[in-house]
PDB file of N, CA and C in Angstrom:
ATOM      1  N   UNK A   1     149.291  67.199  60.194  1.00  0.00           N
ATOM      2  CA  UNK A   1     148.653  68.413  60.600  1.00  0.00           C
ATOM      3  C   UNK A   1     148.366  68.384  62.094  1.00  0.00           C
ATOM      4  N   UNK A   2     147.965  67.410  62.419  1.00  0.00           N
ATOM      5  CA  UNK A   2     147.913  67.061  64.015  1.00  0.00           C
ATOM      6  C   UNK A   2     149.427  67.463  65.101  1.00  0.00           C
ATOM      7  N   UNK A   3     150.213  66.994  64.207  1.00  0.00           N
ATOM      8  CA  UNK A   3     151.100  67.205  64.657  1.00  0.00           C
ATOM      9  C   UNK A   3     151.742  68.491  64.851  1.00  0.00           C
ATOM     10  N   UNK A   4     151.083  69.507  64.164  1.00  0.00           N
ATOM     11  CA  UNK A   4     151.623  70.560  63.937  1.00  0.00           C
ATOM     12  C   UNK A   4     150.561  71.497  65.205  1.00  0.00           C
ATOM     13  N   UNK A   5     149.547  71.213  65.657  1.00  0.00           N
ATOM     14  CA  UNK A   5     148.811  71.530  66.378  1.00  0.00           C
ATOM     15  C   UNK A   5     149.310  71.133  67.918  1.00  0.00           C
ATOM     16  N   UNK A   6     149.670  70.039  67.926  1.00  0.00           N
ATOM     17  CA  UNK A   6     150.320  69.545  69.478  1.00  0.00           C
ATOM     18  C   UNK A   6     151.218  70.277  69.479  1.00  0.00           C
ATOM     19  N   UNK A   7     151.771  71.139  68.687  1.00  0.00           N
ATOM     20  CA  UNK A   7     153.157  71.924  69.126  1.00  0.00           C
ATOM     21  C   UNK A   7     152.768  72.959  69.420  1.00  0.00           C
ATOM     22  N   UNK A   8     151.674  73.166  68.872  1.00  0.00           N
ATOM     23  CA  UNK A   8     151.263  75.364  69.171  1.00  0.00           C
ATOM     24  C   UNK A   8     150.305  75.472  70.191  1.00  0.00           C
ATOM     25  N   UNK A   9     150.983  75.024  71.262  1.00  0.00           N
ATOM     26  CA  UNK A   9     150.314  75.256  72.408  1.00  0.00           C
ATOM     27  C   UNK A   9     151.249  76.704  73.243  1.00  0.00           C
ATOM     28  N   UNK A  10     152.383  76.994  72.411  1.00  0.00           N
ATOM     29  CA  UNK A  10     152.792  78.242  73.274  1.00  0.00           C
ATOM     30  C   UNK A  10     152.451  79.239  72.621  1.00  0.00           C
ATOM     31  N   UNK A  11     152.734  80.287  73.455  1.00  0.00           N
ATOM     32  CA  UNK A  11     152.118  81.623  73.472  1.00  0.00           C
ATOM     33  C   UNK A  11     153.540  82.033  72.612  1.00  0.00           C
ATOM     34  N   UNK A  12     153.031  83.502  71.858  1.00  0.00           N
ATOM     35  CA  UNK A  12     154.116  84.041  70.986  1.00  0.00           C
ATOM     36  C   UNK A  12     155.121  83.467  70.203  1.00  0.00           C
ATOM     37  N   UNK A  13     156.414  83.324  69.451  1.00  0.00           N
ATOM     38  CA  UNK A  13     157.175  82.638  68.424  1.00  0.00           C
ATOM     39  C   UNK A  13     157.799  81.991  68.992  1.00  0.00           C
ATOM     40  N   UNK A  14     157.666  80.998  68.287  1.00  0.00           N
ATOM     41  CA  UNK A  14     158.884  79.802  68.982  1.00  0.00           C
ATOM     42  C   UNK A  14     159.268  78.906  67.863  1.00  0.00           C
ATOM     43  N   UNK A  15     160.639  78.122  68.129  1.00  0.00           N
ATOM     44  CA  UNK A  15     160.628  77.444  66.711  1.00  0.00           C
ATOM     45  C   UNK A  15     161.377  76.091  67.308  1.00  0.00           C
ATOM     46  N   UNK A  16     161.130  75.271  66.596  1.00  0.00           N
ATOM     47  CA  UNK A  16     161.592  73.718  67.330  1.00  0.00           C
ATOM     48  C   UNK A  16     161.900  72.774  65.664  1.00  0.00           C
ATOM     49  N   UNK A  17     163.619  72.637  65.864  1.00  0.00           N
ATOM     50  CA  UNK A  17     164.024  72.870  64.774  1.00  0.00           C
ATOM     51  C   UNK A  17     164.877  70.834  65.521  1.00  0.00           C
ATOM     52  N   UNK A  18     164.470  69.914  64.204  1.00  0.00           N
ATOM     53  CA  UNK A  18     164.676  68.882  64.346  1.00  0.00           C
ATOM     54  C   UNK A  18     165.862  68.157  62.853  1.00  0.00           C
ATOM     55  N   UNK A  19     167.183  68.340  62.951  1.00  0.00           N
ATOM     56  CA  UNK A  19     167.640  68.024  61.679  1.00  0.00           C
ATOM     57  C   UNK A  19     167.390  69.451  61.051  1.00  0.00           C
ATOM     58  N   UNK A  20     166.882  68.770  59.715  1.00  0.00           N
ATOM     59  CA  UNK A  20     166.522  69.955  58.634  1.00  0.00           C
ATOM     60  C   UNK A  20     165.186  70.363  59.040  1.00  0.00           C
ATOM     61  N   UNK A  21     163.714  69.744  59.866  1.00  0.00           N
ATOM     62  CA  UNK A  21     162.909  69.657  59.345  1.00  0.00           C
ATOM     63  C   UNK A  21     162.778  71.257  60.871  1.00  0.00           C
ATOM     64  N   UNK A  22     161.453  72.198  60.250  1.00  0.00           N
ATOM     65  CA  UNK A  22     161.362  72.965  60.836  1.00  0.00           C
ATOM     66  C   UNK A  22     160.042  73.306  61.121  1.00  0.00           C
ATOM     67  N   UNK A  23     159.793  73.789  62.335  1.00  0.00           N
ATOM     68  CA  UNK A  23     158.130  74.022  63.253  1.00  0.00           C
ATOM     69  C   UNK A  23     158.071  75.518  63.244  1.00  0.00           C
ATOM     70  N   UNK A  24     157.447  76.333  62.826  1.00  0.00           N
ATOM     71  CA  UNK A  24     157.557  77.572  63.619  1.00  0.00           C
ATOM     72  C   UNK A  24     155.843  77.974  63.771  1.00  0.00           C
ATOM     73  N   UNK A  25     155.677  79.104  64.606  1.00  0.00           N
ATOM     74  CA  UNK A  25     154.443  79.035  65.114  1.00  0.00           C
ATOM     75  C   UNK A  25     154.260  80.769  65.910  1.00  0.00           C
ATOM     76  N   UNK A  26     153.247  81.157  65.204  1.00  0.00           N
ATOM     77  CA  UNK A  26     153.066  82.688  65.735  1.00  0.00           C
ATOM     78  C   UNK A  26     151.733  82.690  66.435  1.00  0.00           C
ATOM     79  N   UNK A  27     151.628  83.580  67.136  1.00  0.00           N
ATOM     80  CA  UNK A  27     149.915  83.786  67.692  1.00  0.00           C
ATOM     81  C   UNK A  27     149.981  85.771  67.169  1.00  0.00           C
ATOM     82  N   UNK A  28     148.944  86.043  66.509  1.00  0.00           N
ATOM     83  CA  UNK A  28     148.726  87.427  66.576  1.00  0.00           C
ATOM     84  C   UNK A  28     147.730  87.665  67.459  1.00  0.00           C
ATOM     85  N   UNK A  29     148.327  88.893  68.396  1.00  0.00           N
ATOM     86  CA  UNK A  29     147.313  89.056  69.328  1.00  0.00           C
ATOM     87  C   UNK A  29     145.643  89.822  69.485  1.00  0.00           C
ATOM     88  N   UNK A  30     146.285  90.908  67.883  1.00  0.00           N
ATOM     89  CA  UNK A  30     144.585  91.521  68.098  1.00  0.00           C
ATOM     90  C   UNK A  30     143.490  90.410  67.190  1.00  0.00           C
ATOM     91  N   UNK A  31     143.888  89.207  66.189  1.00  0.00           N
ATOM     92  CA  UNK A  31     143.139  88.080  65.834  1.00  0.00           C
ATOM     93  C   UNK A  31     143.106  87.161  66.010  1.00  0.00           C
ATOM     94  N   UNK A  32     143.856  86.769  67.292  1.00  0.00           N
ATOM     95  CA  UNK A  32     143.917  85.234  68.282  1.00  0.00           C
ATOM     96  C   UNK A  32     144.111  84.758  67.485  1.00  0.00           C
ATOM     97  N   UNK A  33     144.764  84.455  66.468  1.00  0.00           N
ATOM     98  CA  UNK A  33     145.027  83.116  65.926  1.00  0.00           C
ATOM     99  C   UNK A  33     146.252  83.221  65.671  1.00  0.00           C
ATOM    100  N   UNK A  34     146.734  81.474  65.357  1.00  0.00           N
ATOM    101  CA  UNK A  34     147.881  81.022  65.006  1.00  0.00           C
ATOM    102  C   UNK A  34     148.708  81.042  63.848  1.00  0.00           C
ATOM    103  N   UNK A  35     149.622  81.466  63.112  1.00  0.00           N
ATOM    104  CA  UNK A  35     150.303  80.819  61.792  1.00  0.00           C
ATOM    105  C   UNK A  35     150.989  79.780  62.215  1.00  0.00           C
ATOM    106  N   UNK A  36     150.668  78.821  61.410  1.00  0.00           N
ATOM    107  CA  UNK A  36     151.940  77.616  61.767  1.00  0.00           C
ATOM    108  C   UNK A  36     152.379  77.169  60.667  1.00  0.00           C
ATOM    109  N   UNK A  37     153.925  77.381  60.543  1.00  0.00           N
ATOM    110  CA  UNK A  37     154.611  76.789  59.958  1.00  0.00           C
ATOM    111  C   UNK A  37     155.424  75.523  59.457  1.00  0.00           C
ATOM    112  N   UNK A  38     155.100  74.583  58.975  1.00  0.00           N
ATOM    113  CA  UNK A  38     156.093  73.549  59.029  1.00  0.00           C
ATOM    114  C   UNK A  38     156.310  73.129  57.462  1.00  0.00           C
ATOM    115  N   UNK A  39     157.854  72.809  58.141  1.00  0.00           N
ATOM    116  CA  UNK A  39     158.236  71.924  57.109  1.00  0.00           C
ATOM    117  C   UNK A  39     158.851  70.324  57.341  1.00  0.00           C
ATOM    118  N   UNK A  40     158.665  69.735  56.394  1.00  0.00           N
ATOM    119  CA  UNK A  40     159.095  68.270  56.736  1.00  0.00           C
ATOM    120  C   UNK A  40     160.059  67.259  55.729  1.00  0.00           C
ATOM    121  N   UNK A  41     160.987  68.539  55.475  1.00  0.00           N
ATOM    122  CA  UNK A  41     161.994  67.918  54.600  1.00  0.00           C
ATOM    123  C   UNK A  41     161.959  67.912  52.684  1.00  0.00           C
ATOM    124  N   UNK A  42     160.329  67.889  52.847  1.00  0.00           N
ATOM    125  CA  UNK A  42     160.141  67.976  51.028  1.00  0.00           C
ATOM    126  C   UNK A  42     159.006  68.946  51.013  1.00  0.00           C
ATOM    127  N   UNK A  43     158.533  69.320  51.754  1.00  0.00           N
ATOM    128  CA  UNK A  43     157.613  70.810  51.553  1.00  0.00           C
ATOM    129  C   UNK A  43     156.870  70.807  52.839  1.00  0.00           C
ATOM    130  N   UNK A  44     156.823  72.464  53.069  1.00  0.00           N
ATOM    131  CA  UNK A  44     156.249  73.562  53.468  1.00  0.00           C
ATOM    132  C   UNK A  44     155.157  73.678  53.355  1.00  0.00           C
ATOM    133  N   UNK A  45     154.184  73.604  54.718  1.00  0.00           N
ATOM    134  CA  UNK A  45     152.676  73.956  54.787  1.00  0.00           C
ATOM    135  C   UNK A  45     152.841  74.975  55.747  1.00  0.00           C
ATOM    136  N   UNK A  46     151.633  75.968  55.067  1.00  0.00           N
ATOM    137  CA  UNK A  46     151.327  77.072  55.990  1.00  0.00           C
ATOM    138  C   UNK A  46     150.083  77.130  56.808  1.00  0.00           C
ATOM    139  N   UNK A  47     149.817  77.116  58.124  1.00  0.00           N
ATOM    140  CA  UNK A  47     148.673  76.285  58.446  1.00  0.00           C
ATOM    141  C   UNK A  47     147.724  78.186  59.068  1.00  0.00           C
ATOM    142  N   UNK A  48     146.369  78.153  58.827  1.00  0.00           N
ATOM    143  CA  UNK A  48     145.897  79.398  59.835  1.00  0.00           C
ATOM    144  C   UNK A  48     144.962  79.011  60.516  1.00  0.00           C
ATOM    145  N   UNK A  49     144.815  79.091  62.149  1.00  0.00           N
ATOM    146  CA  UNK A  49     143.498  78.891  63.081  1.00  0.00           C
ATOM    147  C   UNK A  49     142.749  79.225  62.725  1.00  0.00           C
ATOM    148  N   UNK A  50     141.690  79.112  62.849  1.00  0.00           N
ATOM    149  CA  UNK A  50     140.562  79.643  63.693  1.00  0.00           C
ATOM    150  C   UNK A  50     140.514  80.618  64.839  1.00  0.00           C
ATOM    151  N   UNK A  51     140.217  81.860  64.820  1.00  0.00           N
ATOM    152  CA  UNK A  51     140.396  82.617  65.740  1.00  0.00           C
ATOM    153  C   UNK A  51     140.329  81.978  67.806  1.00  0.00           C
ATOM    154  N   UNK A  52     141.098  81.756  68.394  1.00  0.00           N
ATOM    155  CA  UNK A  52     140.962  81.843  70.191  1.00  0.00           C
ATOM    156  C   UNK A  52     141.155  79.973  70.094  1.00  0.00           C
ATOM    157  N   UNK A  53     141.584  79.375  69.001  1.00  0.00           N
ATOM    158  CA  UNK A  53     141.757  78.182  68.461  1.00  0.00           C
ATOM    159  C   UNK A  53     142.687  77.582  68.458  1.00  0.00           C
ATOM    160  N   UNK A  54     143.577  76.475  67.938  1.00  0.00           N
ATOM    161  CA  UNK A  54     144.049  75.893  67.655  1.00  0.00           C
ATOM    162  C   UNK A  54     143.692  74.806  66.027  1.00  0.00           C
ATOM    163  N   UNK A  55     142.619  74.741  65.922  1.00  0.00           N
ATOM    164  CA  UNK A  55     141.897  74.102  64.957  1.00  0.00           C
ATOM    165  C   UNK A  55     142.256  75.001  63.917  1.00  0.00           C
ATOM    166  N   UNK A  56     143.006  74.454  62.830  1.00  0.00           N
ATOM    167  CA  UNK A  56     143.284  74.625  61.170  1.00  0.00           C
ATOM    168  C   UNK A  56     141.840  75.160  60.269  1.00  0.00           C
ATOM    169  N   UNK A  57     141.857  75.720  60.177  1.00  0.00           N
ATOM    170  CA  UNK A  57     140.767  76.857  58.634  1.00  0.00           C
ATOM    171  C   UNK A  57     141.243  76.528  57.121  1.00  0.00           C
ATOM    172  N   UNK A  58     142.597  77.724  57.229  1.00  0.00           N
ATOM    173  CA  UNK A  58     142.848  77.446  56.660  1.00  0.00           C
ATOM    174  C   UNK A  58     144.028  76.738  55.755  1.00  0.00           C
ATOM    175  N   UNK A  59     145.079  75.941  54.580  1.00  0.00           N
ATOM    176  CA  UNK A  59     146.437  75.910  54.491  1.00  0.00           C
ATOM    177  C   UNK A  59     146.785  76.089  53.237  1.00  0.00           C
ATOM    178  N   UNK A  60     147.923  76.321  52.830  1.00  0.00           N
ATOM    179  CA  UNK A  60     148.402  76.505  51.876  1.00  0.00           C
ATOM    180  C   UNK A  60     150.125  75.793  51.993  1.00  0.00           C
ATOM    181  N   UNK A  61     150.637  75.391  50.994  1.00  0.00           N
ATOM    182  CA  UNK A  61     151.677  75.210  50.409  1.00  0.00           C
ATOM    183  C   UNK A  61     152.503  76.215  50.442  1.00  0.00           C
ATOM    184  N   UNK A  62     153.358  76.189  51.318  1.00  0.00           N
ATOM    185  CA  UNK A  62     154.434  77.309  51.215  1.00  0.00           C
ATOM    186  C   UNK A  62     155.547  77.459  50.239  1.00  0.00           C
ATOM    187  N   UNK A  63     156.169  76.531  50.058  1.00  0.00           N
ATOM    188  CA  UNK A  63     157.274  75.874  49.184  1.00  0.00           C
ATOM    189  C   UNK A  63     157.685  74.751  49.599  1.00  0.00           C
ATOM    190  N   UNK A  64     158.483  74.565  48.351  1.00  0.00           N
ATOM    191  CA  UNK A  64     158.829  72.499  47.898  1.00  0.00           C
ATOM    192  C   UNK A  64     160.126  72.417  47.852  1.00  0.00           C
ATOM    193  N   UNK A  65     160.683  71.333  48.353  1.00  0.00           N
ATOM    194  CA  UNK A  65     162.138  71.423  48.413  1.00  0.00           C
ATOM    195  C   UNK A  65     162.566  70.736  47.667  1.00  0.00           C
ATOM    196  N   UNK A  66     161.265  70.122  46.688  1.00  0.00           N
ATOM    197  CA  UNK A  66     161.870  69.601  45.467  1.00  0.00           C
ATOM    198  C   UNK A  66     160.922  69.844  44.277  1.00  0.00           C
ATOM    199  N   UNK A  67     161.803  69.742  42.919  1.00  0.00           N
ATOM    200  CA  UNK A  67     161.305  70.313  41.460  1.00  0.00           C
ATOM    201  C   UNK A  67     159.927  69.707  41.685  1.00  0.00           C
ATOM    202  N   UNK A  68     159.014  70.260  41.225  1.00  0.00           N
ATOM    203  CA  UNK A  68     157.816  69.507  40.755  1.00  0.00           C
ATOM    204  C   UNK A  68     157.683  68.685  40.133  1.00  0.00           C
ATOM    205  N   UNK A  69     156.512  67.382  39.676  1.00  0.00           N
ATOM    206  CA  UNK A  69     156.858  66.316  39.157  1.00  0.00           C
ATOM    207  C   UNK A  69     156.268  66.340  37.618  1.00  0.00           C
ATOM    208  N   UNK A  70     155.445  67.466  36.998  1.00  0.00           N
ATOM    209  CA  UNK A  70     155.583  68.227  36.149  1.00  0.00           C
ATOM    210  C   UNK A  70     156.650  68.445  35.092  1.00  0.00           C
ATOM    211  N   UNK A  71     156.381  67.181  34.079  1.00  0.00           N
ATOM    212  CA  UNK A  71     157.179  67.790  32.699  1.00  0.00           C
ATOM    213  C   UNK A  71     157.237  68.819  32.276  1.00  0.00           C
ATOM    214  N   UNK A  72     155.918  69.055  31.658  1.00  0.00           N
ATOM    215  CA  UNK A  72     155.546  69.927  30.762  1.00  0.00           C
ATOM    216  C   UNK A  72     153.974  70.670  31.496  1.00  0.00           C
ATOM    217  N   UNK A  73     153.783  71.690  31.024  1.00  0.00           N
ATOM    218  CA  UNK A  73     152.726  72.466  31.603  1.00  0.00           C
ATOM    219  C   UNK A  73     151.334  72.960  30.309  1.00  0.00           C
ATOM    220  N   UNK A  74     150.251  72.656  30.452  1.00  0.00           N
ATOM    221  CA  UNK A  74     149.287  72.848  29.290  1.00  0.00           C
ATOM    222  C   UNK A  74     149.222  73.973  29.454  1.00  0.00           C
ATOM    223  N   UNK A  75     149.506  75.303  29.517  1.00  0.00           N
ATOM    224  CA  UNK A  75     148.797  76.270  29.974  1.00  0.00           C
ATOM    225  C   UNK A  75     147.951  76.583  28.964  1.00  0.00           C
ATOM    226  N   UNK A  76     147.543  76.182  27.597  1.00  0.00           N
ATOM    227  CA  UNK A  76     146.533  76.322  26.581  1.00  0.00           C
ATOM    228  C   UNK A  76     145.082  76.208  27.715  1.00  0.00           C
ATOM    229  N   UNK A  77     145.291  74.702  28.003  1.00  0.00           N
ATOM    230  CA  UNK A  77     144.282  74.081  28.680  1.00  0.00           C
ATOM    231  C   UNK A  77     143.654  75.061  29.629  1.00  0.00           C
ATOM    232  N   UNK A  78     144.767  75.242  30.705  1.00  0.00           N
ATOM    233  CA  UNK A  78     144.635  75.978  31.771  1.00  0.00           C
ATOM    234  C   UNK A  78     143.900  77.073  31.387  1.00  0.00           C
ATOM    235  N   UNK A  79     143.870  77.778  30.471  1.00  0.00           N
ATOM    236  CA  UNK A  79     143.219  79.383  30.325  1.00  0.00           C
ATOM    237  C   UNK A  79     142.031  78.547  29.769  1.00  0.00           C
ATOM    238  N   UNK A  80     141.696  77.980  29.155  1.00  0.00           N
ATOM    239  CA  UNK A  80     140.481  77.328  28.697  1.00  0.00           C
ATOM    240  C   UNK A  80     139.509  76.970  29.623  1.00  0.00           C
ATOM    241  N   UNK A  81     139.770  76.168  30.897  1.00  0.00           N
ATOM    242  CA  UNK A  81     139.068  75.678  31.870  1.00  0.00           C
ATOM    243  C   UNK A  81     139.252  76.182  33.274  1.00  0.00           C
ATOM    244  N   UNK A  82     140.286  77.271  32.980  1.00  0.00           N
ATOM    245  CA  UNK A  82     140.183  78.575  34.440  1.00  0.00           C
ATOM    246  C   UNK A  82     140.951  77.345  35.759  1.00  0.00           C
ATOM    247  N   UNK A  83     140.990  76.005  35.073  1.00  0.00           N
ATOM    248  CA  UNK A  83     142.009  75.764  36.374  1.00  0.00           C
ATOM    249  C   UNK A  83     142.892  76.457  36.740  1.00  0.00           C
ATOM    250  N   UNK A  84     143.377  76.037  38.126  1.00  0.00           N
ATOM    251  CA  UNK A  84     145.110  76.803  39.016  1.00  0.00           C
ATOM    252  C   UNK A  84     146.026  75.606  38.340  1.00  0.00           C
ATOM    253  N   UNK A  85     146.659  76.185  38.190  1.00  0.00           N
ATOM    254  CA  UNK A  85     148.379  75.621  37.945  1.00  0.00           C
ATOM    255  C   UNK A  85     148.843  74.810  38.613  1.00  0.00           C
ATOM    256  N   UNK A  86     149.507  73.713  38.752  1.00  0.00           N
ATOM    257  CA  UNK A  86     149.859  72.766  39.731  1.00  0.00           C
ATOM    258  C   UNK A  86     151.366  73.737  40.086  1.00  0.00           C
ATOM    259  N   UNK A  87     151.262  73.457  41.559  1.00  0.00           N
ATOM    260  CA  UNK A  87     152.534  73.760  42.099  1.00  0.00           C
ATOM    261  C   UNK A  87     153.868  73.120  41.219  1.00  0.00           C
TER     262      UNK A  87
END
């Protein structure tokens, strides 16, 4: 994640593309903050500033470049105890 922060030091889209693995990085201008994108070969994080920032709030999982490690899925369970679903 650090790493993904030393890169979004430029202004507007840019993308810095290494092999397969990929950086991309937006600033919106009327909420100062960043999207940052990366991937690193086996999954996709979506990273969001903090507004006039650089510092990560919030992330999410974008996608996986591989099957999940997930046999089988309880979803009985799942509606029972209101957990989220594993990716």
């Amino acid at each position: 994640m650090i790493k993904a922060i030393a890169f979004a030091i430029f202004i507007g889209v840019s993308m810095h593309s290494n092999a397969n693995k990929i950086f991309i990085h937006s600033l919106n201008p009327v909420s100062n903050r960043l999207a940052i994108l990366e991937d690193n070969e086996s999954i996709a994080f979506l990273y969001l500033t903090e507004a006039g920032t650089q510092r990560p709030i919030k992330d999410a999982v974008a996608y996986s470049r591989k099957p999940p490690a997930l046999k089988k899925v309880d979803w009985e369970k799942i509606e029972q105890t209101g957990d989220t679903p594993l990716l």
